[in-house]
PDB file of N, CA and C in Angstrom:
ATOM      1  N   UNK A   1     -16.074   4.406  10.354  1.00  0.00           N
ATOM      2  CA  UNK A   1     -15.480   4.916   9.154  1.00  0.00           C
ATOM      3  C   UNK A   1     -14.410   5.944   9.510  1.00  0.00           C
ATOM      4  N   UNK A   2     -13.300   5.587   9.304  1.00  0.00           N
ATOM      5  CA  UNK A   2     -12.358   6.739   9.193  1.00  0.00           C
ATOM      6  C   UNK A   2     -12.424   7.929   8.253  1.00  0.00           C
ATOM      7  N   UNK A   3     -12.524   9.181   8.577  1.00  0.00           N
ATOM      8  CA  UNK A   3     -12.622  10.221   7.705  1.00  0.00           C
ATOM      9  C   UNK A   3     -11.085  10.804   7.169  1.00  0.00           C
ATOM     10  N   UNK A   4      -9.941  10.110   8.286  1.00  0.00           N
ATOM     11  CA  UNK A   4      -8.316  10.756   7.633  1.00  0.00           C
ATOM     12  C   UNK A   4      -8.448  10.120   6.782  1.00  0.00           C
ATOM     13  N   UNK A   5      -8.592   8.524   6.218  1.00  0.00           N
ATOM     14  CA  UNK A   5      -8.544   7.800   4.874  1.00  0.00           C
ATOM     15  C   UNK A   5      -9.006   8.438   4.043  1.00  0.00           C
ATOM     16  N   UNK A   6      -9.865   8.777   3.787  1.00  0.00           N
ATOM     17  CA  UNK A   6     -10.817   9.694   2.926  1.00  0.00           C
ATOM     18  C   UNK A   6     -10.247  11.081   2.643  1.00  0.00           C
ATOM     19  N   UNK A   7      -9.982  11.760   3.468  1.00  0.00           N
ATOM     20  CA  UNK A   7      -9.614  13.373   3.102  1.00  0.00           C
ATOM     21  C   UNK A   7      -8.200  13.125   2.366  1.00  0.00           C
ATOM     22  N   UNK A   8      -7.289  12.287   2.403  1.00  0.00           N
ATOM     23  CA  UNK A   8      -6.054  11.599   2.338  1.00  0.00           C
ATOM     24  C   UNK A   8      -5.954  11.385   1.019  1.00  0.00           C
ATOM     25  N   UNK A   9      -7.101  10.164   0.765  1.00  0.00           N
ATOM     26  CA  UNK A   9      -7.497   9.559  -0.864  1.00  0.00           C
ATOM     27  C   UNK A   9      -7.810  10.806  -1.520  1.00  0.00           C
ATOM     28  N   UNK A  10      -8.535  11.555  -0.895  1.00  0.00           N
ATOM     29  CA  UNK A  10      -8.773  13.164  -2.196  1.00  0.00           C
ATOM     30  C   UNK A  10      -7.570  13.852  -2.029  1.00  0.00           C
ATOM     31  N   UNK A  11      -7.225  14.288  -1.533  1.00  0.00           N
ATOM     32  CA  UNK A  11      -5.856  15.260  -1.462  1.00  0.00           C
ATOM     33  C   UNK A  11      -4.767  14.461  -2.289  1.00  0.00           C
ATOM     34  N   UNK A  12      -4.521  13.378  -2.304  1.00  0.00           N
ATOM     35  CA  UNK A  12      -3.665  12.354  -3.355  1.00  0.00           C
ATOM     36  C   UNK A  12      -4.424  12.038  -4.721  1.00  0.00           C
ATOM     37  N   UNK A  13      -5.474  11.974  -5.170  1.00  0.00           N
ATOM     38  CA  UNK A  13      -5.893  12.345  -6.333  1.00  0.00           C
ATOM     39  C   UNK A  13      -6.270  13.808  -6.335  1.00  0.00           C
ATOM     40  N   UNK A  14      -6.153  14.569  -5.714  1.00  0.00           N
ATOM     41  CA  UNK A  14      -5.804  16.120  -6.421  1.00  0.00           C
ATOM     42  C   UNK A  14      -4.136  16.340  -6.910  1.00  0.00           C
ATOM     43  N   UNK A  15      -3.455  15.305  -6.379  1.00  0.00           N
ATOM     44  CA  UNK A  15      -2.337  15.307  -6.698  1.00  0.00           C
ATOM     45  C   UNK A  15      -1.159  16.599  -5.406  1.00  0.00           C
ATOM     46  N   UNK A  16      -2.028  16.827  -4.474  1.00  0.00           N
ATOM     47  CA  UNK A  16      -1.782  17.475  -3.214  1.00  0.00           C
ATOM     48  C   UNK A  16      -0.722  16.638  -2.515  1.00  0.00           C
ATOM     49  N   UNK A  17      -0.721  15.547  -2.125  1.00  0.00           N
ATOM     50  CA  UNK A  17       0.162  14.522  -1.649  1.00  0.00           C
ATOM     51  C   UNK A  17       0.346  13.823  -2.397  1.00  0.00           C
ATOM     52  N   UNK A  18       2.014  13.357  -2.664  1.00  0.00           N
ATOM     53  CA  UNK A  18       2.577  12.460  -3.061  1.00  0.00           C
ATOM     54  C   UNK A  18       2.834  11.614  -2.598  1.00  0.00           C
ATOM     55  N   UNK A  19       2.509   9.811  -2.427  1.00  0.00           N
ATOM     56  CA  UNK A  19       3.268   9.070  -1.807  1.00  0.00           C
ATOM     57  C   UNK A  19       4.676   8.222  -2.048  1.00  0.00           C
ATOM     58  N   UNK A  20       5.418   8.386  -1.683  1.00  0.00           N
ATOM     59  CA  UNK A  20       5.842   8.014  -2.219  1.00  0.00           C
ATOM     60  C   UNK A  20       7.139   7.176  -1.803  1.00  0.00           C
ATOM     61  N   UNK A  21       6.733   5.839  -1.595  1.00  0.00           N
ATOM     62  CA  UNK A  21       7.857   4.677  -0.491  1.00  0.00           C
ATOM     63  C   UNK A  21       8.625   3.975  -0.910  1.00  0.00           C
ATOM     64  N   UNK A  22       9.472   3.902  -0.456  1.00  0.00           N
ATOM     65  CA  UNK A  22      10.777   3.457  -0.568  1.00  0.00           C
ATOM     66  C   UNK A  22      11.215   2.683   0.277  1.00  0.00           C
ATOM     67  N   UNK A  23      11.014   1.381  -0.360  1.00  0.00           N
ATOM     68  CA  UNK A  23      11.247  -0.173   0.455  1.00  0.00           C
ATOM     69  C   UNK A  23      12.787  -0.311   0.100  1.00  0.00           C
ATOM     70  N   UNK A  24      13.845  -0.390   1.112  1.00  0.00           N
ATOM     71  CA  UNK A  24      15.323  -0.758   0.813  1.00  0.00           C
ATOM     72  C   UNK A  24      15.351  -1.715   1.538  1.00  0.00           C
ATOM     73  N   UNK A  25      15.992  -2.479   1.417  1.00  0.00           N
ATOM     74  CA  UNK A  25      15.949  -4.087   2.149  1.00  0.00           C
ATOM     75  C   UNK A  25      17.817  -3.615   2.993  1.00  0.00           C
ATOM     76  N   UNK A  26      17.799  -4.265   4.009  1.00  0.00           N
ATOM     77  CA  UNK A  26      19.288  -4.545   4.762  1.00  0.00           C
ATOM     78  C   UNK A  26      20.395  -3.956   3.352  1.00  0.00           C
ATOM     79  N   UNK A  27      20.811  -3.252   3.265  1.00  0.00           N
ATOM     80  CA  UNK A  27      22.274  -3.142   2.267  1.00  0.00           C
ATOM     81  C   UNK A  27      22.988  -2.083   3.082  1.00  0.00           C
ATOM     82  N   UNK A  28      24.397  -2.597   2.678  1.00  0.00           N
ATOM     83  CA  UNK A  28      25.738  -1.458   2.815  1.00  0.00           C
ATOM     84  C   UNK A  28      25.719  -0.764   1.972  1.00  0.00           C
ATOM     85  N   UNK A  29      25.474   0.665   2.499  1.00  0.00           N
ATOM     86  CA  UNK A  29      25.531   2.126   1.287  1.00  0.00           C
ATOM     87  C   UNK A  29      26.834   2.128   0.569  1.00  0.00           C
ATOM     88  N   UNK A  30      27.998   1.426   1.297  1.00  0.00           N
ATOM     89  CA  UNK A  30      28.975   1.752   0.491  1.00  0.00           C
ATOM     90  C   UNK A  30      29.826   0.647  -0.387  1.00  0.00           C
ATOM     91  N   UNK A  31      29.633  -0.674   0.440  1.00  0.00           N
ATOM     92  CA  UNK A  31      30.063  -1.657  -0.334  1.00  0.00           C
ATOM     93  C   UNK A  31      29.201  -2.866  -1.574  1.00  0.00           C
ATOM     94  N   UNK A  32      27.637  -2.195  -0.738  1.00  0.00           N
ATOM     95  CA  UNK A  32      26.398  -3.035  -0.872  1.00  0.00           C
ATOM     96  C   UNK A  32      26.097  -4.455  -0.691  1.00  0.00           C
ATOM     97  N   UNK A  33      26.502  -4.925   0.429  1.00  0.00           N
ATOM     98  CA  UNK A  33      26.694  -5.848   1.251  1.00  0.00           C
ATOM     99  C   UNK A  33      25.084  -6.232   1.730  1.00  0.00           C
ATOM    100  N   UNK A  34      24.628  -7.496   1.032  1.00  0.00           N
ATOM    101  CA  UNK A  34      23.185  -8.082   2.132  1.00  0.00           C
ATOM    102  C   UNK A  34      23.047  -9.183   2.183  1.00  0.00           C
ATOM    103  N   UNK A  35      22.057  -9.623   3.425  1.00  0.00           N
ATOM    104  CA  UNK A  35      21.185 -10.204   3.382  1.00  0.00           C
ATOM    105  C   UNK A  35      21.664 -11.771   2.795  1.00  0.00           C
ATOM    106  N   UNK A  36      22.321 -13.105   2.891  1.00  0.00           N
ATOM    107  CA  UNK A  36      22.840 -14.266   2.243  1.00  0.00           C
ATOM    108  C   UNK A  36      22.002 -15.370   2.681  1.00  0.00           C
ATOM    109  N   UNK A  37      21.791 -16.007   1.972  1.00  0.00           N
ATOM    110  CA  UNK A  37      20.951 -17.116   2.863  1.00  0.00           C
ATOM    111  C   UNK A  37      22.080 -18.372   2.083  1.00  0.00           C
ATOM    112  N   UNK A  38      21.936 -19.399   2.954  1.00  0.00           N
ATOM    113  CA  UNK A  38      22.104 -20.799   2.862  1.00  0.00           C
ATOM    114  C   UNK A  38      21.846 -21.994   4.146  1.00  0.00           C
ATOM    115  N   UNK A  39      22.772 -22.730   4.119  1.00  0.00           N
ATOM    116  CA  UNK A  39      22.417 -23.904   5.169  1.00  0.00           C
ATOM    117  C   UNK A  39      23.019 -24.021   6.863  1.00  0.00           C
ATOM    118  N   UNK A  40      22.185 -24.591   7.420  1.00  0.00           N
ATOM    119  CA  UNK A  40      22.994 -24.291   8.655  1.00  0.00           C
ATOM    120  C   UNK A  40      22.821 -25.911   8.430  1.00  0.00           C
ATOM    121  N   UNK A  41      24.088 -26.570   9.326  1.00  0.00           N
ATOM    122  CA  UNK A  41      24.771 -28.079   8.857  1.00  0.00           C
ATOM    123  C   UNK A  41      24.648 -28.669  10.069  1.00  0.00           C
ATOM    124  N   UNK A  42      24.279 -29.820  10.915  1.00  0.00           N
ATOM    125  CA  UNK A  42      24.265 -29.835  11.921  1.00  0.00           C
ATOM    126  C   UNK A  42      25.165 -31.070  11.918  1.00  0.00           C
ATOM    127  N   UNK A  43      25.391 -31.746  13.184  1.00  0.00           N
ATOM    128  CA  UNK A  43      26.365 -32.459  13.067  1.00  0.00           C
ATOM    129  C   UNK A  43      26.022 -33.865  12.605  1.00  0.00           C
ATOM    130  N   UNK A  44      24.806 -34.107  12.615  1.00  0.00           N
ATOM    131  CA  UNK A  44      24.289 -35.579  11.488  1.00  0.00           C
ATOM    132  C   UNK A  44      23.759 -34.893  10.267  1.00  0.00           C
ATOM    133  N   UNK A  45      24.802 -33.889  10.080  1.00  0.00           N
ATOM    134  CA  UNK A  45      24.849 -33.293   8.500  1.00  0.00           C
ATOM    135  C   UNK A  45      22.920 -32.995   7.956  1.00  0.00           C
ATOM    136  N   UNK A  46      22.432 -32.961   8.738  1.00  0.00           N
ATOM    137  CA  UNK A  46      20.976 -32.640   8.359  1.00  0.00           C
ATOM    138  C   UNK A  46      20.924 -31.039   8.046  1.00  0.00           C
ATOM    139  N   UNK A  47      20.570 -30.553   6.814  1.00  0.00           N
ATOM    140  CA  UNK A  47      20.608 -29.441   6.307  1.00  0.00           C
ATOM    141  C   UNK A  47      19.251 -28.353   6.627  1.00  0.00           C
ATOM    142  N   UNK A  48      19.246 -27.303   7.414  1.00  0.00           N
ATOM    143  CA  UNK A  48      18.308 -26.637   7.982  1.00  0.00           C
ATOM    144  C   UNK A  48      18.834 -24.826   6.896  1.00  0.00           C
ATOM    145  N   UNK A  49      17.004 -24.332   6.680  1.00  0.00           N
ATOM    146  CA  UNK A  49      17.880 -22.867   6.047  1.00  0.00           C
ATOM    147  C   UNK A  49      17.765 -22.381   7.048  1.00  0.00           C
ATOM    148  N   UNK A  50      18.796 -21.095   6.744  1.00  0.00           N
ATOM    149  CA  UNK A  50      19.873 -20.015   7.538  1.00  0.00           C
ATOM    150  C   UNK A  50      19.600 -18.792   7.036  1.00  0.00           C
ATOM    151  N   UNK A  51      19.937 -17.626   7.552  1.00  0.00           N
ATOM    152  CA  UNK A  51      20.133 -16.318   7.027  1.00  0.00           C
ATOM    153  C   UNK A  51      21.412 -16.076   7.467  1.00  0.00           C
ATOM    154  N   UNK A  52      22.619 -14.980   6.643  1.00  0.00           N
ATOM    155  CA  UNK A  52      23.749 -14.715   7.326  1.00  0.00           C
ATOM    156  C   UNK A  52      23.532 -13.266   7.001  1.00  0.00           C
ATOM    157  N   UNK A  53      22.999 -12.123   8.048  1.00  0.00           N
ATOM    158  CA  UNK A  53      23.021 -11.074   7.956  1.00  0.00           C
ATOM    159  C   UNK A  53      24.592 -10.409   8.281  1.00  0.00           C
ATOM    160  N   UNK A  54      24.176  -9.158   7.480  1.00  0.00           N
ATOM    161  CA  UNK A  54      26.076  -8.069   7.920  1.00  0.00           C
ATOM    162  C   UNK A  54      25.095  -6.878   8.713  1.00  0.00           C
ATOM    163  N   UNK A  55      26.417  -6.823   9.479  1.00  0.00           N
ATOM    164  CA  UNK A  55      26.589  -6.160  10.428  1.00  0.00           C
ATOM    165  C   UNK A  55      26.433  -4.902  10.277  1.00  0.00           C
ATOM    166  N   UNK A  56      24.873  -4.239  10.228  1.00  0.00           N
ATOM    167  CA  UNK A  56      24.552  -2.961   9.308  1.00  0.00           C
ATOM    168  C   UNK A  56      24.118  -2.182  10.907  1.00  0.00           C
ATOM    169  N   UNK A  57      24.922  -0.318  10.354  1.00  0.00           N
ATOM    170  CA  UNK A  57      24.636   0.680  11.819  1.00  0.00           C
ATOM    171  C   UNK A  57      24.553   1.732  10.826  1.00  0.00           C
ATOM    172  N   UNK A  58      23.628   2.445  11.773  1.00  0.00           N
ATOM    173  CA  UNK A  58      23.507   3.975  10.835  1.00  0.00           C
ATOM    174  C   UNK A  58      24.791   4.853  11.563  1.00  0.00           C
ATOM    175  N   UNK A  59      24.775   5.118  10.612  1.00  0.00           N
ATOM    176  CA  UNK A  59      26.238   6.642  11.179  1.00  0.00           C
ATOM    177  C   UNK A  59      25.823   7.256  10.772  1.00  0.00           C
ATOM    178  N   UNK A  60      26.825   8.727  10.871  1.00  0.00           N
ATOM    179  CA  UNK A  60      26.527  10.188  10.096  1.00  0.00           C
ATOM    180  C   UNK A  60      27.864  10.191   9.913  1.00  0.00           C
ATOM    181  N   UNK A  61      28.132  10.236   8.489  1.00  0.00           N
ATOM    182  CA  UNK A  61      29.232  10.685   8.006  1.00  0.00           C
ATOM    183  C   UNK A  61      29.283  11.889   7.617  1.00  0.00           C
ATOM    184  N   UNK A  62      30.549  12.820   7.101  1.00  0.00           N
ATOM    185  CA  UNK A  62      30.600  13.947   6.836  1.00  0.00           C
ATOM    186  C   UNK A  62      30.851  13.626   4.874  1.00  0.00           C
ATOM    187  N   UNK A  63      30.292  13.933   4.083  1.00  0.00           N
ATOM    188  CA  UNK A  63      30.463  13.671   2.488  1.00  0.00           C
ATOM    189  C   UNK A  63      29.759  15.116   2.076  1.00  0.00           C
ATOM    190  N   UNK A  64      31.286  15.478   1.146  1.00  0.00           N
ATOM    191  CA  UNK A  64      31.197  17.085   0.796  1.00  0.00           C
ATOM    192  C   UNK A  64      30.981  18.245   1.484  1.00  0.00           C
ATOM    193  N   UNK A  65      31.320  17.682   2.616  1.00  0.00           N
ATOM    194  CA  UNK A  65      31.267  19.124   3.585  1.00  0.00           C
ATOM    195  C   UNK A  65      29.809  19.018   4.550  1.00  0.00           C
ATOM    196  N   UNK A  66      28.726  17.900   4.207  1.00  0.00           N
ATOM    197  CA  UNK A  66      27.322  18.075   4.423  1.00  0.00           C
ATOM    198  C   UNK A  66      27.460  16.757   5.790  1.00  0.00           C
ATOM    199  N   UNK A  67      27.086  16.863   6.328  1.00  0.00           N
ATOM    200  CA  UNK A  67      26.707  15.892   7.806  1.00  0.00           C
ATOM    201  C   UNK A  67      25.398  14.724   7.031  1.00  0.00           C
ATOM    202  N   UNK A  68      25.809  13.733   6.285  1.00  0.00           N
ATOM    203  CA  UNK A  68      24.712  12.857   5.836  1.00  0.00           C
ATOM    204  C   UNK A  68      24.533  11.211   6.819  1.00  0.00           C
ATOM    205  N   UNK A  69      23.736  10.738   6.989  1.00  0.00           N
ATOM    206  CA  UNK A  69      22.900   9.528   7.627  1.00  0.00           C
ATOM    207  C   UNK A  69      23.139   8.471   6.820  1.00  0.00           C
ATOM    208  N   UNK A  70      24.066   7.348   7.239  1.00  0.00           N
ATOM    209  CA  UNK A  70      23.563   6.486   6.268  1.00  0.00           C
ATOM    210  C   UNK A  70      24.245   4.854   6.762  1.00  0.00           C
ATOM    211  N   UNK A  71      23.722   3.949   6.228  1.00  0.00           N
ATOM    212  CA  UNK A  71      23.630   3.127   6.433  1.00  0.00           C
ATOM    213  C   UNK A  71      24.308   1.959   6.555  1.00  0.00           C
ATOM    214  N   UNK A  72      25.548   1.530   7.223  1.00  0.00           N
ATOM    215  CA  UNK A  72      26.657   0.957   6.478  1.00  0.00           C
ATOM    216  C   UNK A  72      27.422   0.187   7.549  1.00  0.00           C
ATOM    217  N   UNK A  73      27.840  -0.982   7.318  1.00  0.00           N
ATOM    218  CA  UNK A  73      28.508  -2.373   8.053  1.00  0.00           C
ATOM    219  C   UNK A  73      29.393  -1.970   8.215  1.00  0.00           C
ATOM    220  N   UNK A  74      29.744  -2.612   9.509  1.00  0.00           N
ATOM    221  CA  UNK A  74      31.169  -2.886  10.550  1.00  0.00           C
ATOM    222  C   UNK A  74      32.093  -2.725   9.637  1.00  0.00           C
ATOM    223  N   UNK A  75      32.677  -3.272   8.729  1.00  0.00           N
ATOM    224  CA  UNK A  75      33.764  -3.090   7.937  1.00  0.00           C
ATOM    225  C   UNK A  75      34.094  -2.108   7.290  1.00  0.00           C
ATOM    226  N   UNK A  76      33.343  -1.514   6.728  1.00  0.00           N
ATOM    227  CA  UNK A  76      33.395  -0.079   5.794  1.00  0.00           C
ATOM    228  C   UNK A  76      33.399   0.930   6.854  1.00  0.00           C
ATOM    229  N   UNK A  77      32.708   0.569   8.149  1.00  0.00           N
ATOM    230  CA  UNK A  77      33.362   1.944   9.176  1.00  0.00           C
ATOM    231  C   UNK A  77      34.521   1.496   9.565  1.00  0.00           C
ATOM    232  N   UNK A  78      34.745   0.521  10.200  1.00  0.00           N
ATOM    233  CA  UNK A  78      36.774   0.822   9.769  1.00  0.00           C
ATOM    234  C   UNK A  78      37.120   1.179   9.221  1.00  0.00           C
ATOM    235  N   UNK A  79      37.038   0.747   7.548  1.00  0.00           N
ATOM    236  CA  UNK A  79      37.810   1.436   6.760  1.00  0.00           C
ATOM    237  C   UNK A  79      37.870   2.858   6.830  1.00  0.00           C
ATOM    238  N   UNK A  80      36.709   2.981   6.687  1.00  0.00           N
ATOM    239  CA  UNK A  80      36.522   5.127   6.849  1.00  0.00           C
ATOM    240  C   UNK A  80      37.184   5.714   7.746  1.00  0.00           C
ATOM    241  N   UNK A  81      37.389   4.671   8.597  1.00  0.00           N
ATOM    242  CA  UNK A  81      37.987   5.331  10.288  1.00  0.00           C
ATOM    243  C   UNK A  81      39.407   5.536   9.958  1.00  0.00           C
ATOM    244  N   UNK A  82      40.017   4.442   9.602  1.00  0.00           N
ATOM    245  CA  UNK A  82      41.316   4.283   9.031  1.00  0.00           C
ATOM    246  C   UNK A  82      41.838   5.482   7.955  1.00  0.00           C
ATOM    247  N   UNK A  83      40.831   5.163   6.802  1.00  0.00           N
ATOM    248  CA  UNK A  83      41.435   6.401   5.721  1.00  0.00           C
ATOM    249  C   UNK A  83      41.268   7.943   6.365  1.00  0.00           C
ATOM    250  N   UNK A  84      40.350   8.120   7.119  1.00  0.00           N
ATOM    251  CA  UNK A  84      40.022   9.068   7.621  1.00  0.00           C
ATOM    252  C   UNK A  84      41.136  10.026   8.818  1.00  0.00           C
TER     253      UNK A  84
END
């Protein structure tokens, strides 16, 4: 028997801990770019599924003066690089 489960479950119904998770799937913070699915085609045209992921990197950008983390594809860091 685990006793952290337990002390855990009471301290979260005392309302002591909050849980509280946050599932984000693959997206661009700035363009919101994800995740595509369709077919990959082979050459006797036999249709197989595919995923076409983007090209997602964490950076730290600078927004409002504050050093923030975030999440965002090859393309939109060019751009930033560029306007920047």
């Amino acid at each position: 028997m685990r006793t952290y489960g337990k002390i855990r479950r009471l301290l979260n119904q005392a309302g002591i801990i909050r849980q509280e998770r946050k599932f984000e799937m693959a997206k661009c913070a700035h363009c919101g770019k994800t995740t595509v699915f369709g077919n990959a085609v082979s050459f006797s045209k036999r249709n197989t599924n595919r995923t076409f992921r983007p090209n997602l990197q964490k950076v730290t950008v600078i927004e409002n003066g504050r050093k923030v983390q975030k999440i965002l594809c090859a393309k939109c860091i060019r751009t930033l690089a560029k306007t920047a």
